[in-house]
N, C-alpha and C. Protein backbone atom coordinates (compact mmCIF):
# COMPACT_ATOMS: atom_id res chain seq x y z
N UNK A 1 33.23 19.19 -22.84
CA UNK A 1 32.89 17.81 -23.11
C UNK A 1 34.00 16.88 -22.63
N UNK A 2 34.54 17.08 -21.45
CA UNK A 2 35.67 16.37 -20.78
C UNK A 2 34.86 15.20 -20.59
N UNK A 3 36.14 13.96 -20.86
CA UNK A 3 35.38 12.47 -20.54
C UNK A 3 36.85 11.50 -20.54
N UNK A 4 36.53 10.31 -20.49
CA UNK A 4 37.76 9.49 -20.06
C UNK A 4 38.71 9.99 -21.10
N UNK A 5 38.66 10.49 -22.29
CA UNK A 5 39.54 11.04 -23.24
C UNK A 5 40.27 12.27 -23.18
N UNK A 6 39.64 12.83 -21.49
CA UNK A 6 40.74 13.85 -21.58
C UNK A 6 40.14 15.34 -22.27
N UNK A 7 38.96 15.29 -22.86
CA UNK A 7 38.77 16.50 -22.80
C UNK A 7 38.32 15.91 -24.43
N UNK A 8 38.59 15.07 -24.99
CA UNK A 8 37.67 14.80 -26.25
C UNK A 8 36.43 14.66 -26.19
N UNK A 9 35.60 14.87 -27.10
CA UNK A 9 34.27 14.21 -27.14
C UNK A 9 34.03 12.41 -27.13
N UNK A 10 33.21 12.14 -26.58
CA UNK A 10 33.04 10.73 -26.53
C UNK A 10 31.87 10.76 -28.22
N UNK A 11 32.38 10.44 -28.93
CA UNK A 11 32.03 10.27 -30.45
C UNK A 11 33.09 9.34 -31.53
N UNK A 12 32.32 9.16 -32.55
CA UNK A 12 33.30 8.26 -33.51
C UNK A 12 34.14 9.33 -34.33
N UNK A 13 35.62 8.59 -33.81
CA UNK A 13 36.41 9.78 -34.72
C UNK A 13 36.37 9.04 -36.34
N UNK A 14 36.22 10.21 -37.69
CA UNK A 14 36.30 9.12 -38.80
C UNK A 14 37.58 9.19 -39.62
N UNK A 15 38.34 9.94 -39.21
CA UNK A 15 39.99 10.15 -39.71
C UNK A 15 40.58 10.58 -38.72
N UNK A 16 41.96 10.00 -38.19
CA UNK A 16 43.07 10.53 -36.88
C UNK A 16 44.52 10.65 -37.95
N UNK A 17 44.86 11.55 -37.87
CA UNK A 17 45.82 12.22 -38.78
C UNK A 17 47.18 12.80 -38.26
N UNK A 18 48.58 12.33 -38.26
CA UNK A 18 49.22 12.83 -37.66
C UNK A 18 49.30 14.19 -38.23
N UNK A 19 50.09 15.53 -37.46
CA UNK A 19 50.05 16.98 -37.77
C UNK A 19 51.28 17.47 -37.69
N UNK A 20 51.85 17.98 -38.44
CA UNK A 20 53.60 18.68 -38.90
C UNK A 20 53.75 19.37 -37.48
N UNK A 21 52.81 19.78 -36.21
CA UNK A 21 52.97 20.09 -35.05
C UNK A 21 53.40 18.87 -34.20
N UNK A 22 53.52 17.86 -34.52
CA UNK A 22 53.54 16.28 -33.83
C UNK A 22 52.08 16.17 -32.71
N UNK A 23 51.30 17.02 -33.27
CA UNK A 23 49.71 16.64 -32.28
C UNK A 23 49.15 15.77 -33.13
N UNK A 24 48.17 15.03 -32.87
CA UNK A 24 46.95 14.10 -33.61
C UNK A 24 46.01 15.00 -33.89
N UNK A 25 45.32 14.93 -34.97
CA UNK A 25 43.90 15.81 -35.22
C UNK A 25 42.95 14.97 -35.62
N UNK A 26 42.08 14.50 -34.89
CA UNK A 26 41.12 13.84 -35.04
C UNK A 26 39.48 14.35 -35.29
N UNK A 27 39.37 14.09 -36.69
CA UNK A 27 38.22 14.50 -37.28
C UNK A 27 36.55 13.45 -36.94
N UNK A 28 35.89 14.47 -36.55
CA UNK A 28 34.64 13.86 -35.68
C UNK A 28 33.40 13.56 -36.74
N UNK A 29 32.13 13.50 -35.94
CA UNK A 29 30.82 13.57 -36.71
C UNK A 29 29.99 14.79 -36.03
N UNK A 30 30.19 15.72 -36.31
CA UNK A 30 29.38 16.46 -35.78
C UNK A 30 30.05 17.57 -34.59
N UNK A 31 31.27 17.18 -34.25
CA UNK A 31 32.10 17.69 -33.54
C UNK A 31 33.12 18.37 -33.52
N UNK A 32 33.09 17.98 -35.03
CA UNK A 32 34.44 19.24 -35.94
C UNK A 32 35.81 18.47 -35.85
N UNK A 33 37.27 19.48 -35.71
CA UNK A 33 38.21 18.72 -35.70
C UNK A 33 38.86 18.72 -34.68
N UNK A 34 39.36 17.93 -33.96
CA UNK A 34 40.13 18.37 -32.62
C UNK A 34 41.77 18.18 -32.64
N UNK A 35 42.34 18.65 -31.82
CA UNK A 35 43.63 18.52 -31.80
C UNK A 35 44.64 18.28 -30.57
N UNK A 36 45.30 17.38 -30.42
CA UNK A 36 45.95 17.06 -29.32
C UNK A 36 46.93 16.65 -28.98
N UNK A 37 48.21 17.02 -27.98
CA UNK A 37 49.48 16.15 -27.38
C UNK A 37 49.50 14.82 -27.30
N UNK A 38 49.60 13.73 -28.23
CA UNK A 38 49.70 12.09 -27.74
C UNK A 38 50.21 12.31 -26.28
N UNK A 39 51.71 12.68 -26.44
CA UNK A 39 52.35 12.72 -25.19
C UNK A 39 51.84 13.10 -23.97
N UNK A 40 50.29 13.41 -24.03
CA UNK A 40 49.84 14.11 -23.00
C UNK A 40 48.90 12.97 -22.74
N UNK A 41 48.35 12.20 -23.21
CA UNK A 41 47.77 10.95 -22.48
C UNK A 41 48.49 10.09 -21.51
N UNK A 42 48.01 9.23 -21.37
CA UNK A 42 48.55 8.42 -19.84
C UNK A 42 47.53 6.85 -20.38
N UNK A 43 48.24 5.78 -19.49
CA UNK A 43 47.75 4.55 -19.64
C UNK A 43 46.92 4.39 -18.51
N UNK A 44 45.29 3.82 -19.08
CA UNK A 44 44.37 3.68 -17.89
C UNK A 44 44.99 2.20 -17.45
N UNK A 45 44.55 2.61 -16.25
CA UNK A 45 44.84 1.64 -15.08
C UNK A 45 43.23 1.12 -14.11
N UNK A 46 42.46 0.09 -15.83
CA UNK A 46 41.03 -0.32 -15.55
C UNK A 46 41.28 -1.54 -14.43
């Protein structure tokens, strides 16, 4: 489900939670929980 997010689902996240790993875990609707490097995003250049 790769999309401008990098590999997130394009869905409403309903809690983003920092994680004692320093990843974000962002809890979905239907999509479960995901987990990810901030540091690994990048600034779009719309």
């Amino acid at each position: 489900m790769a999309g401008r997010g990098g590999g997130l689902p394009t869905t409403a996240v309903l809690q983003l939670r920092p994680g004692p790993d320093g990843g974000l875990h962002a809890a979905t609707h239907a999509h479960g929980i995901w987990s990810f490097d901030p540091r690994s995003l990048k600034a779009r250049k719309d």
